[in-house]
PDB file of N, CA and C in Angstrom:
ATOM      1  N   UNK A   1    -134.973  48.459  41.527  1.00  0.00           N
ATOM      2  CA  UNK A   1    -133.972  48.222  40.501  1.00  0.00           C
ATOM      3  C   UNK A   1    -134.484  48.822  39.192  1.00  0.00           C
ATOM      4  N   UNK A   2    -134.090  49.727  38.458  1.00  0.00           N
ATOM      5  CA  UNK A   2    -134.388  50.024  37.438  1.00  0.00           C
ATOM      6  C   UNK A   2    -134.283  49.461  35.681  1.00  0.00           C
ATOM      7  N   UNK A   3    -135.312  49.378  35.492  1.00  0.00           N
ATOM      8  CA  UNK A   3    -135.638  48.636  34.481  1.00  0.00           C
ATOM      9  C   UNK A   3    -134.139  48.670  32.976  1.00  0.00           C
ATOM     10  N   UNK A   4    -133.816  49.479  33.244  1.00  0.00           N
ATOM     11  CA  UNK A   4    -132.444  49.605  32.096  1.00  0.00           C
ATOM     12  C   UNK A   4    -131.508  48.840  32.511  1.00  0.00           C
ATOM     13  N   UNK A   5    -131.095  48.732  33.568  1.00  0.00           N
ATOM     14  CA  UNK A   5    -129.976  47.425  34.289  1.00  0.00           C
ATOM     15  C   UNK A   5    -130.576  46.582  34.625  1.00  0.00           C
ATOM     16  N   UNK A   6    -132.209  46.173  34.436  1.00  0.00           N
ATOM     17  CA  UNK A   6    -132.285  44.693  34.565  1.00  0.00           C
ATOM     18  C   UNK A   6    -131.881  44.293  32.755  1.00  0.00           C
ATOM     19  N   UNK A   7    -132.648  45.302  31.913  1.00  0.00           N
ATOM     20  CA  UNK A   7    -132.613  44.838  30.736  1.00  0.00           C
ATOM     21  C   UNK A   7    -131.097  44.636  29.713  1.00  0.00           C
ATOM     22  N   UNK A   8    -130.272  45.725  30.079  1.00  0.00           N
ATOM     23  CA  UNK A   8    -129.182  45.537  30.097  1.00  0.00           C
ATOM     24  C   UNK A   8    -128.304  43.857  30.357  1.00  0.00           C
ATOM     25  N   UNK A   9    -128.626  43.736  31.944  1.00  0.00           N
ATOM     26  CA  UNK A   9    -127.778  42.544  32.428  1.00  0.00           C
ATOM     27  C   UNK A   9    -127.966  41.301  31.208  1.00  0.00           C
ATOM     28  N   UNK A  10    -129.329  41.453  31.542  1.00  0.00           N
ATOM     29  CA  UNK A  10    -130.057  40.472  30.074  1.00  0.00           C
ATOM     30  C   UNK A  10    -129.886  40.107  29.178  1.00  0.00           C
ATOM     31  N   UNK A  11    -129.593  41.308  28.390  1.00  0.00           N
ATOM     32  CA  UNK A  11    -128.893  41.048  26.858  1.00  0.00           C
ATOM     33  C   UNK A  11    -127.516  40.987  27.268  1.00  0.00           C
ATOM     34  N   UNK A  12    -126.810  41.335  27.841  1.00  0.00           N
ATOM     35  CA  UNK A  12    -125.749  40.978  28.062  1.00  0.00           C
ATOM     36  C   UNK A  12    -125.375  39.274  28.128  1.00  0.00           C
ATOM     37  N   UNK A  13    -126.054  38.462  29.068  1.00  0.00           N
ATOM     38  CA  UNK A  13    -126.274  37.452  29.264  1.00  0.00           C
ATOM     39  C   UNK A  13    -126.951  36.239  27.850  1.00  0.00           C
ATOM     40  N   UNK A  14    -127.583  37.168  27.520  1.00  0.00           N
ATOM     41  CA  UNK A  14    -128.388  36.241  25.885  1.00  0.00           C
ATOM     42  C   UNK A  14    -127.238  36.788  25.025  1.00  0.00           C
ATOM     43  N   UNK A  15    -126.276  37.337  24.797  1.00  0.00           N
ATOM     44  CA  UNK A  15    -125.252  37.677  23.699  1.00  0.00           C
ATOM     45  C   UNK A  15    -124.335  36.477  24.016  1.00  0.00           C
ATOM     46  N   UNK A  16    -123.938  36.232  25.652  1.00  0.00           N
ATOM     47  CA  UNK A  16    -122.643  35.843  26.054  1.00  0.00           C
ATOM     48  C   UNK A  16    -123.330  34.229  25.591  1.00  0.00           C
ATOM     49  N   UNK A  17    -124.600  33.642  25.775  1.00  0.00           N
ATOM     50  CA  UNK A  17    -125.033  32.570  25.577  1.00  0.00           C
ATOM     51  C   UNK A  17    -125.465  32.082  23.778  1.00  0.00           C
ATOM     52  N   UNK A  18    -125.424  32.951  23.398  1.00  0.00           N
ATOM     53  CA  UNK A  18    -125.248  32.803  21.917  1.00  0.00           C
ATOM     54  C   UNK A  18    -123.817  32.763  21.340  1.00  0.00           C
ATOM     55  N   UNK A  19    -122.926  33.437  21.822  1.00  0.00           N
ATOM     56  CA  UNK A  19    -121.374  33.507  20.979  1.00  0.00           C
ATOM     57  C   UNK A  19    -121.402  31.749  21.797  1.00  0.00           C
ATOM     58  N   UNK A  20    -121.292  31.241  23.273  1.00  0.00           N
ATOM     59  CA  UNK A  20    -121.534  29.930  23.617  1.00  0.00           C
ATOM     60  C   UNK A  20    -121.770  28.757  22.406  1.00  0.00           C
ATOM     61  N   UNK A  21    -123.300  29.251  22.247  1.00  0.00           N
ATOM     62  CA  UNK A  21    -124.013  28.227  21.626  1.00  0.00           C
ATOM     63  C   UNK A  21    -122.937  28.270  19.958  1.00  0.00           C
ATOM     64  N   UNK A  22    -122.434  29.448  19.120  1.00  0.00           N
ATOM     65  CA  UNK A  22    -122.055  29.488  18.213  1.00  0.00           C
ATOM     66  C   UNK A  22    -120.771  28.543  17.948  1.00  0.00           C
ATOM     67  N   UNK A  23    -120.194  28.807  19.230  1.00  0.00           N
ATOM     68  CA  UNK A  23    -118.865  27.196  19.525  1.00  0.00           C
ATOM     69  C   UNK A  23    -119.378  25.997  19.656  1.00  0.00           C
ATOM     70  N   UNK A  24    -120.332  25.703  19.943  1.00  0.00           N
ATOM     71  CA  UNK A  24    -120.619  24.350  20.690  1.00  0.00           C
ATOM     72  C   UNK A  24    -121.332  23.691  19.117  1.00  0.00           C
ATOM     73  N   UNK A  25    -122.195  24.732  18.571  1.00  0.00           N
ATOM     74  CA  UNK A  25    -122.587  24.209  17.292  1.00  0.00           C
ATOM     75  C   UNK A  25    -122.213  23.497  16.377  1.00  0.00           C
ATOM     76  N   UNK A  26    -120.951  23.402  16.093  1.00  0.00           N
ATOM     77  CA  UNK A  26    -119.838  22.696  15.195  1.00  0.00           C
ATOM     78  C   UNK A  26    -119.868  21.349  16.020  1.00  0.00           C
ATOM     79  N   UNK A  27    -119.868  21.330  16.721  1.00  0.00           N
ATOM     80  CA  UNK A  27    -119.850  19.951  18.002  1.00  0.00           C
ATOM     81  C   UNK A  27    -120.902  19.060  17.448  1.00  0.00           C
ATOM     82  N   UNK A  28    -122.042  20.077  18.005  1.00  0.00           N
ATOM     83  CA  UNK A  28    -123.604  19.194  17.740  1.00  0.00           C
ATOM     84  C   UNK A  28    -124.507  19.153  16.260  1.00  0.00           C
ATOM     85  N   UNK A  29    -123.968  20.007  15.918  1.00  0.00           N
ATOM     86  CA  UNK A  29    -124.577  20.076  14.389  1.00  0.00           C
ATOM     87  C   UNK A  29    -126.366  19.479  14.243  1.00  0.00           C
ATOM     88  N   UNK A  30    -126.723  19.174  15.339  1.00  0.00           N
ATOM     89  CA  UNK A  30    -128.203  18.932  15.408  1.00  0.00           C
ATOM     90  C   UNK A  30    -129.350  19.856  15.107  1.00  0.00           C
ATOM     91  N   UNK A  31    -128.788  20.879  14.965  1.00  0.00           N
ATOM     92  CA  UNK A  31    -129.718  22.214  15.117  1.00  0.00           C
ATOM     93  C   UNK A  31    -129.119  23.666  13.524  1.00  0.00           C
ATOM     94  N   UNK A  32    -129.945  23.957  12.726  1.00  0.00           N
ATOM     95  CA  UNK A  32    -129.285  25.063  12.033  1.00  0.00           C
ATOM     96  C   UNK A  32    -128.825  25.921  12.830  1.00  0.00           C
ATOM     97  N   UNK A  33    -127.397  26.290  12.543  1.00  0.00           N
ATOM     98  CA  UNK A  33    -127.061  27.251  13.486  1.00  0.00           C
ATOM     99  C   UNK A  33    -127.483  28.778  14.161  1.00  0.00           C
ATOM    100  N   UNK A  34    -128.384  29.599  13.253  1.00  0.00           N
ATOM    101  CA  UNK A  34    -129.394  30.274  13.387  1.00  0.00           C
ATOM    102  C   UNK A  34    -130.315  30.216  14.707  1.00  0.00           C
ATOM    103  N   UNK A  35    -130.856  28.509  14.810  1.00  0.00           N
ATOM    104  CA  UNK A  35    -131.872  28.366  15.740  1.00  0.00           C
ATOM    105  C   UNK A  35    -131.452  27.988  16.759  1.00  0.00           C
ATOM    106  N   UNK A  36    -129.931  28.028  17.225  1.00  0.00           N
ATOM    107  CA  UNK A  36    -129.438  27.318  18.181  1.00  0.00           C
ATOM    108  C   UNK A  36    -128.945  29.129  18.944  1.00  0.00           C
ATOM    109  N   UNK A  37    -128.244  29.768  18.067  1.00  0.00           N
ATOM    110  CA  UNK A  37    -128.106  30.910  18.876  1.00  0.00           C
ATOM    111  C   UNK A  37    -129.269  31.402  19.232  1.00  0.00           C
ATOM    112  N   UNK A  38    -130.556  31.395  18.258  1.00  0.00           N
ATOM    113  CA  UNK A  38    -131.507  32.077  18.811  1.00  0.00           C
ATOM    114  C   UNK A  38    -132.140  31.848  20.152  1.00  0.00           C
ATOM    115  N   UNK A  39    -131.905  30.362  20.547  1.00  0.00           N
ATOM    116  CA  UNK A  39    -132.209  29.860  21.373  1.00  0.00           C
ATOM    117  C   UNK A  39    -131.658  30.281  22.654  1.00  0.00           C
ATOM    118  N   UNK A  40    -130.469  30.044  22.621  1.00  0.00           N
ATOM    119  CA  UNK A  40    -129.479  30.446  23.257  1.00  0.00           C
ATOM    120  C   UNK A  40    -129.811  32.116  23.584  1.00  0.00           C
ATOM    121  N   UNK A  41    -129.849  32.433  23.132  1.00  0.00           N
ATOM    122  CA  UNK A  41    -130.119  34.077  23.475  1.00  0.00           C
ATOM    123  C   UNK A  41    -131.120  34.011  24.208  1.00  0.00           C
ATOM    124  N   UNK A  42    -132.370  33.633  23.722  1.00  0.00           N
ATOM    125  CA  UNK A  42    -134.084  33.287  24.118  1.00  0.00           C
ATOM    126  C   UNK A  42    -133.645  33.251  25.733  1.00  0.00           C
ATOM    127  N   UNK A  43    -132.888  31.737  25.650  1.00  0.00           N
ATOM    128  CA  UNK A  43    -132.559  31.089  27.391  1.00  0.00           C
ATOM    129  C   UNK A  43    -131.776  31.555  27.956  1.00  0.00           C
ATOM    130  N   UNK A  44    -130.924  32.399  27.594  1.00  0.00           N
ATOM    131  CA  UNK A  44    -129.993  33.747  28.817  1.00  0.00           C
ATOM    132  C   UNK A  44    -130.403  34.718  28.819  1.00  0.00           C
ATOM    133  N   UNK A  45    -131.577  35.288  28.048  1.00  0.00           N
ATOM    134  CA  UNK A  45    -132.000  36.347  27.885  1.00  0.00           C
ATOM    135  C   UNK A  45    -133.337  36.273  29.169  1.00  0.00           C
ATOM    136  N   UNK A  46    -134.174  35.266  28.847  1.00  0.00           N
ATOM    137  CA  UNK A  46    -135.267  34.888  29.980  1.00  0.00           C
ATOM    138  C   UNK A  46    -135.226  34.869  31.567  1.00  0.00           C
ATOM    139  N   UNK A  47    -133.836  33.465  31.180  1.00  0.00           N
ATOM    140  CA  UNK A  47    -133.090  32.917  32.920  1.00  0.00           C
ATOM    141  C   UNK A  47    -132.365  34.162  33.402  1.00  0.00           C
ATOM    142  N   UNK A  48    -131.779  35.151  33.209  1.00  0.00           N
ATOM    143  CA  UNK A  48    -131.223  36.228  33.486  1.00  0.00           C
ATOM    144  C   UNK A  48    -132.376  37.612  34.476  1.00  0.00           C
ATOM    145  N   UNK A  49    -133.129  37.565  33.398  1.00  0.00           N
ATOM    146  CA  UNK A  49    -135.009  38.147  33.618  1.00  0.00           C
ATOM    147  C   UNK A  49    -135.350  37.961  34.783  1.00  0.00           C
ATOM    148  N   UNK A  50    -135.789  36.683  34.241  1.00  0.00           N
ATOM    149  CA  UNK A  50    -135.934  35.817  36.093  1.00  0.00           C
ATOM    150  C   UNK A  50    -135.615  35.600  37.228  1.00  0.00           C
ATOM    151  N   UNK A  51    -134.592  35.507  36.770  1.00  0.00           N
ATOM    152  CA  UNK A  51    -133.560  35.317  38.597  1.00  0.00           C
ATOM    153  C   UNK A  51    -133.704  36.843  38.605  1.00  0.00           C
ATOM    154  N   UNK A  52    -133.235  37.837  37.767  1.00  0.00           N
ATOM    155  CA  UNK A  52    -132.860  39.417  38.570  1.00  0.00           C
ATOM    156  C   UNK A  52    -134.499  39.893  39.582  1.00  0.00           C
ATOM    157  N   UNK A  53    -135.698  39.232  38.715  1.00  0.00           N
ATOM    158  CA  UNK A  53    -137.123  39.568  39.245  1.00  0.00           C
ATOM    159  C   UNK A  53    -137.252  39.167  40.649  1.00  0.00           C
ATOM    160  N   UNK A  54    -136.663  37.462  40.342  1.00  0.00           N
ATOM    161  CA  UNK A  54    -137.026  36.564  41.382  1.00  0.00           C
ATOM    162  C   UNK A  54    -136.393  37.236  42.947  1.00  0.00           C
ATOM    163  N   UNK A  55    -134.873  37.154  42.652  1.00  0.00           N
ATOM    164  CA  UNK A  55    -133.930  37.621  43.740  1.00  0.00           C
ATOM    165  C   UNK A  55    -133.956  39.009  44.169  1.00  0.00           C
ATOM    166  N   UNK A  56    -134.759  40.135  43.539  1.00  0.00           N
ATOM    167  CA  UNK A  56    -134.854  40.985  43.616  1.00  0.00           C
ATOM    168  C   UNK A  56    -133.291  41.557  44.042  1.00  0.00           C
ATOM    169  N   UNK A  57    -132.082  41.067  42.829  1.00  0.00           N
ATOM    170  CA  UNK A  57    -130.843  41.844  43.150  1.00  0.00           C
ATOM    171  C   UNK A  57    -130.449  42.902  42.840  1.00  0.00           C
ATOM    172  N   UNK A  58    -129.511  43.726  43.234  1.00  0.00           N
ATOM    173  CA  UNK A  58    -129.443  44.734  42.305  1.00  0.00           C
ATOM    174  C   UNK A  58    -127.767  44.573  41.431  1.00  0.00           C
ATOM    175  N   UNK A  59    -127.908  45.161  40.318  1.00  0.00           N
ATOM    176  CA  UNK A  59    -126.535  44.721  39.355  1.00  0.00           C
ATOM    177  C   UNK A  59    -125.083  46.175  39.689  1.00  0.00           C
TER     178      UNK A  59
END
C-alpha cells in the first residue's frame, strides 16, 4: 500500500473528526475549542494509521 493513500485516508479522517468535534463542542463546552478539534484530528488521524497498518487494507 503506498504511503500517500495511507496518509491521505488519514487526514482525511482527522479533518472529518474535527469539523465532528467542532459541532459537538457547543454541547460540551468542557474543553477550549482549539483543543478539542485538535484532539479530534490527533484521534482520526492515529485510529485511521492504525487500522490501515494493522489490516493491511488497501484504500
Amino acid at each position: 500500500m503506498p504511503v500517500a493513500a495511507i496518509l491521505l485516508t488519514s487526514v482525511v479522517t482527522g479533518i472529518f473528526c474535527a469539523m465532528f468535534a467542532g459541532i459537538v463542542d457547543p454541547v460540551t463546552d468542557a474543553l477550549a475549542m482549539w483543543v478539542v478539534i485538535g484532539l479530534a484530528f490527533a484521534s482520526g488521524f492515529t485510529g485511521s494509521l492504525f487500522a490501515q497498518l494493522v489490516l493491511k487494507r488497501k484504500t
